[in-house]
N, C-alpha and C. Protein backbone atom coordinates (compact mmCIF):
# COMPACT_ATOMS: atom_id res chain seq x y z
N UNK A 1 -197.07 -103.60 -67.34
CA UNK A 1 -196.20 -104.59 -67.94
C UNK A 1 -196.66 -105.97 -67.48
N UNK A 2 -196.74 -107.06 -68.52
CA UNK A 2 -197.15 -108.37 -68.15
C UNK A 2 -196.03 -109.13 -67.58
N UNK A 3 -196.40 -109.97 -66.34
CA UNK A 3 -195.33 -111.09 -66.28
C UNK A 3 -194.99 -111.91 -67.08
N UNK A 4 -193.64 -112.35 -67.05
CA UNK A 4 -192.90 -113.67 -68.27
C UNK A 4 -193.66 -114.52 -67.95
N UNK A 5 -194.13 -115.67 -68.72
CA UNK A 5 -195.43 -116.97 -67.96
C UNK A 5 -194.23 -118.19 -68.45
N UNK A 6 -192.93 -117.90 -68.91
CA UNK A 6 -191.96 -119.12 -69.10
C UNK A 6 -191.12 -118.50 -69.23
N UNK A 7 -190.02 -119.82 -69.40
CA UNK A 7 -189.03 -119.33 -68.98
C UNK A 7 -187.94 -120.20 -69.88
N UNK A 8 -186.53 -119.75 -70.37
CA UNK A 8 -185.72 -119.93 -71.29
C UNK A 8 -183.93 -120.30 -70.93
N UNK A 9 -183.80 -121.59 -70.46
CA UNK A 9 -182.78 -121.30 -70.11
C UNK A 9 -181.59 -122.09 -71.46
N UNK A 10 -180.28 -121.32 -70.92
CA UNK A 10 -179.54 -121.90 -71.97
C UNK A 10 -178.08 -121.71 -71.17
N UNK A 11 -176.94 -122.57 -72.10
CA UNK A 11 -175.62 -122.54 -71.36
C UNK A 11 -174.95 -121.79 -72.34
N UNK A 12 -174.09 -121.43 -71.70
CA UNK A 12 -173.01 -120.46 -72.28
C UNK A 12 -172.05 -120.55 -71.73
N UNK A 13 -170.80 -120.50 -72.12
CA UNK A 13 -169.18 -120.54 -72.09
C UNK A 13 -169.18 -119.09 -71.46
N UNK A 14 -167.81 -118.94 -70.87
CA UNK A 14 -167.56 -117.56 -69.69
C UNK A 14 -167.34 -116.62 -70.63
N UNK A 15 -167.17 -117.09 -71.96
CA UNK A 15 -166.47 -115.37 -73.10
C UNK A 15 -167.79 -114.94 -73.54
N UNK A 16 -168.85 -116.14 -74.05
CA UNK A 16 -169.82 -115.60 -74.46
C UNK A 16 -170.80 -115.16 -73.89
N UNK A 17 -171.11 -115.50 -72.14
CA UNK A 17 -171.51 -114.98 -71.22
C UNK A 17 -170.87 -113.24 -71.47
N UNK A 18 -169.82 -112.95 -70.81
CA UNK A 18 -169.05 -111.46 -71.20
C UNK A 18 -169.64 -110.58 -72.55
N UNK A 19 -169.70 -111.40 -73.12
CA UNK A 19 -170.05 -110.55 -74.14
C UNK A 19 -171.39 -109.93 -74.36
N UNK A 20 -172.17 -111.05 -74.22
CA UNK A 20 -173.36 -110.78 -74.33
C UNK A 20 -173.86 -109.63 -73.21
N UNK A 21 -173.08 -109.36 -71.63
CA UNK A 21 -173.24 -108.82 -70.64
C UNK A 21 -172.94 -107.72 -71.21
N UNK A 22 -172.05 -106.95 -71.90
CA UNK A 22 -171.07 -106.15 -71.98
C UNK A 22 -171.83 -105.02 -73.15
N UNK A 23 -172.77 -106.02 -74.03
CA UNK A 23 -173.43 -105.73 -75.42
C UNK A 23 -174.56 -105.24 -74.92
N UNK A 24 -175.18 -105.42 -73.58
CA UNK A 24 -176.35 -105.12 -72.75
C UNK A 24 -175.81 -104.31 -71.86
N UNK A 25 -174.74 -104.02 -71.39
CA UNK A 25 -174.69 -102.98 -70.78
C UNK A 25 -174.30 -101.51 -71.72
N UNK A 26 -173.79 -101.69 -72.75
CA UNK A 26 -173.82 -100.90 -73.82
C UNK A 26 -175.05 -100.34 -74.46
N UNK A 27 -176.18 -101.26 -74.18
CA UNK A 27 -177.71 -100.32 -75.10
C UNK A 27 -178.51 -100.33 -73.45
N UNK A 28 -177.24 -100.13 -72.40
CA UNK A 28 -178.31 -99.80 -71.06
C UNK A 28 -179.44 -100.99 -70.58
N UNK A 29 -179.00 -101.98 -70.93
CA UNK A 29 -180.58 -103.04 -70.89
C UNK A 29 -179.87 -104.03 -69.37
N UNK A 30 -180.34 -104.73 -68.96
CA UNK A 30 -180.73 -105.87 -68.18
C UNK A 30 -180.15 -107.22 -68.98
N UNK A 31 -179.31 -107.39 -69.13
CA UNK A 31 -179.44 -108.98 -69.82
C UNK A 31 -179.84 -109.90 -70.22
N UNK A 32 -181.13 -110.09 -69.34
CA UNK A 32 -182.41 -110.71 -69.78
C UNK A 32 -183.45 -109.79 -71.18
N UNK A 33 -183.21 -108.98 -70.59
CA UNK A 33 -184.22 -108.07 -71.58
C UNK A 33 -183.72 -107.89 -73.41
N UNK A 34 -182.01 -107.34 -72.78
CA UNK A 34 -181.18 -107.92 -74.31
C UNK A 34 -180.79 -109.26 -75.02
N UNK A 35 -181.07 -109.77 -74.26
CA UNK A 35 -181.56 -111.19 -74.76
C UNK A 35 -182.30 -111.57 -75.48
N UNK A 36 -184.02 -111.33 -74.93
CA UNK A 36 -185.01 -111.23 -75.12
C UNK A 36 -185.25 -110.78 -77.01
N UNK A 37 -184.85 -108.86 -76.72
CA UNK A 37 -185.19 -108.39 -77.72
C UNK A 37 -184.52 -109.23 -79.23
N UNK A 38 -182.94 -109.54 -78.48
CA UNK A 38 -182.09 -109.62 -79.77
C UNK A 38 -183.29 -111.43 -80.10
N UNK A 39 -183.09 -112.29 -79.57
CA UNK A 39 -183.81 -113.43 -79.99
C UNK A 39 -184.92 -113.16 -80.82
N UNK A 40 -185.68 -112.35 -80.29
CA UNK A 40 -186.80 -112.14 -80.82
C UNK A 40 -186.64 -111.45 -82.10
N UNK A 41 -186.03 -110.30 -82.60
CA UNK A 41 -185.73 -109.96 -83.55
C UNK A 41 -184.62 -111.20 -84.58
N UNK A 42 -184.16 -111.98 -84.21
CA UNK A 42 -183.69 -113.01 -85.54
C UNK A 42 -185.19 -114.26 -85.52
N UNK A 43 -185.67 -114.30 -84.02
CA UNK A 43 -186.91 -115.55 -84.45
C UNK A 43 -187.84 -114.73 -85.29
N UNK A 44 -187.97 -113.42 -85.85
CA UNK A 44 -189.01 -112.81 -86.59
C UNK A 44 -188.22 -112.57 -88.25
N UNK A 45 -187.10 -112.83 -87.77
CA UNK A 45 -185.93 -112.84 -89.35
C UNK A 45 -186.41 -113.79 -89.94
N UNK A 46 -186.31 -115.04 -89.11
CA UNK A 46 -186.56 -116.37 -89.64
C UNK A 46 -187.86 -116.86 -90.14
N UNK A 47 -188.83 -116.20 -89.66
CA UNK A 47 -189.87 -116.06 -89.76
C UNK A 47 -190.41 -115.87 -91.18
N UNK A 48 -189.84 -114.56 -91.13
CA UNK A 48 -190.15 -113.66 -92.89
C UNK A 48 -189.54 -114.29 -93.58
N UNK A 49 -188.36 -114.96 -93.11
CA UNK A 49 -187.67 -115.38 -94.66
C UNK A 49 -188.13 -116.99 -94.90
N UNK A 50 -188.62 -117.18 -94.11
CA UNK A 50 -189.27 -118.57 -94.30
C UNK A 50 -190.20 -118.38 -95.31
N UNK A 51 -191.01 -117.83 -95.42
CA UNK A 51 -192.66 -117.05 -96.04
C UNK A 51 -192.35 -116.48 -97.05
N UNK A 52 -191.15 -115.92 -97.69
CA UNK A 52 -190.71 -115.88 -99.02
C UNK A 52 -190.07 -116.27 -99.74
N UNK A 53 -190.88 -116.49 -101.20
CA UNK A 53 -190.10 -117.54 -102.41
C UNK A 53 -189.45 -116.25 -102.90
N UNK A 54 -188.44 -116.89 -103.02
CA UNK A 54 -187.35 -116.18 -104.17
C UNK A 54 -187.39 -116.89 -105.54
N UNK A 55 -187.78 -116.28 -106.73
CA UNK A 55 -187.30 -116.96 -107.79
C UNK A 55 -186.48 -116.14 -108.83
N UNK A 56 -185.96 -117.21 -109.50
CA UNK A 56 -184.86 -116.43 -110.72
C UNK A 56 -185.47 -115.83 -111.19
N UNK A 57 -184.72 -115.13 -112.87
CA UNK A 57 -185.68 -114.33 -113.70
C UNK A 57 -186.42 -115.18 -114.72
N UNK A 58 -186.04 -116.59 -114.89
CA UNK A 58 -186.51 -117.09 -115.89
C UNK A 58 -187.90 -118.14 -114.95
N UNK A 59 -187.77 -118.16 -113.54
CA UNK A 59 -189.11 -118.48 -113.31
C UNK A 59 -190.18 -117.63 -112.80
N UNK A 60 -189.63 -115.92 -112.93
CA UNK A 60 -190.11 -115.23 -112.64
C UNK A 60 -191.21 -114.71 -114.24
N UNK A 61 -190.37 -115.31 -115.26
CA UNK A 61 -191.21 -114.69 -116.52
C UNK A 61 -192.34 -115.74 -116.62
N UNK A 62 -191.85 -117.37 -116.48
CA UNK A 62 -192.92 -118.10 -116.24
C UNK A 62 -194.07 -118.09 -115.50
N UNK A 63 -193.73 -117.59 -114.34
CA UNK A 63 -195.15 -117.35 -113.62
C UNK A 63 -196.06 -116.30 -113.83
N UNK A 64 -195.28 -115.27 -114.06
CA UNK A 64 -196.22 -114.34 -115.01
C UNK A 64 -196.81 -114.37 -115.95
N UNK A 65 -196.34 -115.19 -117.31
CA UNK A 65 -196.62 -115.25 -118.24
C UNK A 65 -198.12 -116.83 -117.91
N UNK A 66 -197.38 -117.68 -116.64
CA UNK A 66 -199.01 -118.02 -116.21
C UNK A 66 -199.86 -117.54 -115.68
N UNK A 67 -199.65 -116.46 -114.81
CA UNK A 67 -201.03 -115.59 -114.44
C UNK A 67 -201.14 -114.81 -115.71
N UNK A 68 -201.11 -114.49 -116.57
CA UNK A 68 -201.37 -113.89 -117.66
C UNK A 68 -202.23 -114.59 -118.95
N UNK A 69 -202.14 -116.08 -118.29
CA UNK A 69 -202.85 -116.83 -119.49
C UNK A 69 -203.98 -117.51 -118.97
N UNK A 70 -204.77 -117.58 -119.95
CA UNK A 70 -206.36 -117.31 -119.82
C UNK A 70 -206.26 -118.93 -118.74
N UNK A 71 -207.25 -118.59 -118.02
CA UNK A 71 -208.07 -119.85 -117.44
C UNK A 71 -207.84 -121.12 -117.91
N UNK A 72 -207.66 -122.47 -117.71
CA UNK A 72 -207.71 -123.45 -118.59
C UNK A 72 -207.67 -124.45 -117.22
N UNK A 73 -209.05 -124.64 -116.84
CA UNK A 73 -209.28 -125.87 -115.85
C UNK A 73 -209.00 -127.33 -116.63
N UNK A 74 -208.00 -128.34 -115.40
CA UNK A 74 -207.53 -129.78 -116.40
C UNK A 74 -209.20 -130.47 -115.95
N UNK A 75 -209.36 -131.66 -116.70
CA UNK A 75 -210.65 -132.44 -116.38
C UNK A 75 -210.37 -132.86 -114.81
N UNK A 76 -210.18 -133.19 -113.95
CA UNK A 76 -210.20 -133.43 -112.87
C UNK A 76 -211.31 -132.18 -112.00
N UNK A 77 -210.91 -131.01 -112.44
CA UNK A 77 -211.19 -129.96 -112.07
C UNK A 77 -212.38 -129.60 -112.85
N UNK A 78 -213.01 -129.63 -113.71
CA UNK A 78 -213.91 -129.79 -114.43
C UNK A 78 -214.98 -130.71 -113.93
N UNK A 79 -214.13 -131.90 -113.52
CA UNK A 79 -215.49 -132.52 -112.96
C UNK A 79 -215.95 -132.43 -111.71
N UNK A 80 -214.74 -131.57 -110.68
CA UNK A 80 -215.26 -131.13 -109.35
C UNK A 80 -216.09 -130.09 -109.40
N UNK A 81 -215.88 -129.21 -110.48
CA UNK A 81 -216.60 -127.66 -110.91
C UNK A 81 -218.66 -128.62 -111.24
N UNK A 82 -218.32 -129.47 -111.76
CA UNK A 82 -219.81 -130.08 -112.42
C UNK A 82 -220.50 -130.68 -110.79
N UNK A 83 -219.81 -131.49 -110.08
CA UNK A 83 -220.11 -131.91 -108.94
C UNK A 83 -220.79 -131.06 -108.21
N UNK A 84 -219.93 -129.62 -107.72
CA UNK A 84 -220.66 -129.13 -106.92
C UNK A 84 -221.61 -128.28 -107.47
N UNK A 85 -221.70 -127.90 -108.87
CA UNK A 85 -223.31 -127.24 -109.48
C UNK A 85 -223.77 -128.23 -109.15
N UNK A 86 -224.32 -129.09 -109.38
CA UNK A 86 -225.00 -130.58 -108.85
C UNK A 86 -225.30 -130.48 -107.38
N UNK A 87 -225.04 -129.89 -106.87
CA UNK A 87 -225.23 -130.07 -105.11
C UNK A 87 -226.23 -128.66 -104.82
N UNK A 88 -225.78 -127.47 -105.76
CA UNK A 88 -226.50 -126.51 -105.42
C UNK A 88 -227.82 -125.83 -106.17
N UNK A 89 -228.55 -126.08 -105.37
CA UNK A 89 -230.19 -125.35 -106.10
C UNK A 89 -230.03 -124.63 -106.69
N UNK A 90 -231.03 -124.61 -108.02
CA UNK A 90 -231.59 -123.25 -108.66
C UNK A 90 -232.58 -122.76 -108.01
């Protein structure tokens, strides 16, 4: 097992102290350790749900119906596409 290399402190009121003790002595843990896990499991909640778009159904048909439609580079993009053939040998 690795040592903690930091360290996390925080305040708490005497009920929510109790509780949290009481919720860790219930899954058998250390307080620190139920701490630990529970934090870590909502900072990995937050995580995932950060990293996914939700969209409705009507921008869900739109985006499909744009990956579904053919290619169509605007000129901006056209002329970066010409640029870099230009840079690379035949």
């Amino acid at each position: 097992m690795t040592a903690a290399t930091a360290r996390l402190d925080l305040r708490l009121d005497a009920h929510d102290k109790h509780r949290i003790a009481k919720a860790a002595a219930l899954r058998g843990l250390p307080v620190s350790a139920f701490v630990r896990q529970a934090v870590l499991r909502e900072a990995d909640n937050a995580i995932a749900a950060a990293a996914v778009v939700m969209l409705s159904e009507e921008e869900s048909r739109r985006f499909l119906a744009a990956l579904d439609a053919p290619f169509q580079p605007n000129e901006p993009l056209r002329q970066a596409m010409q640029n870099a053939a230009a840079l690379v040998p035949r």
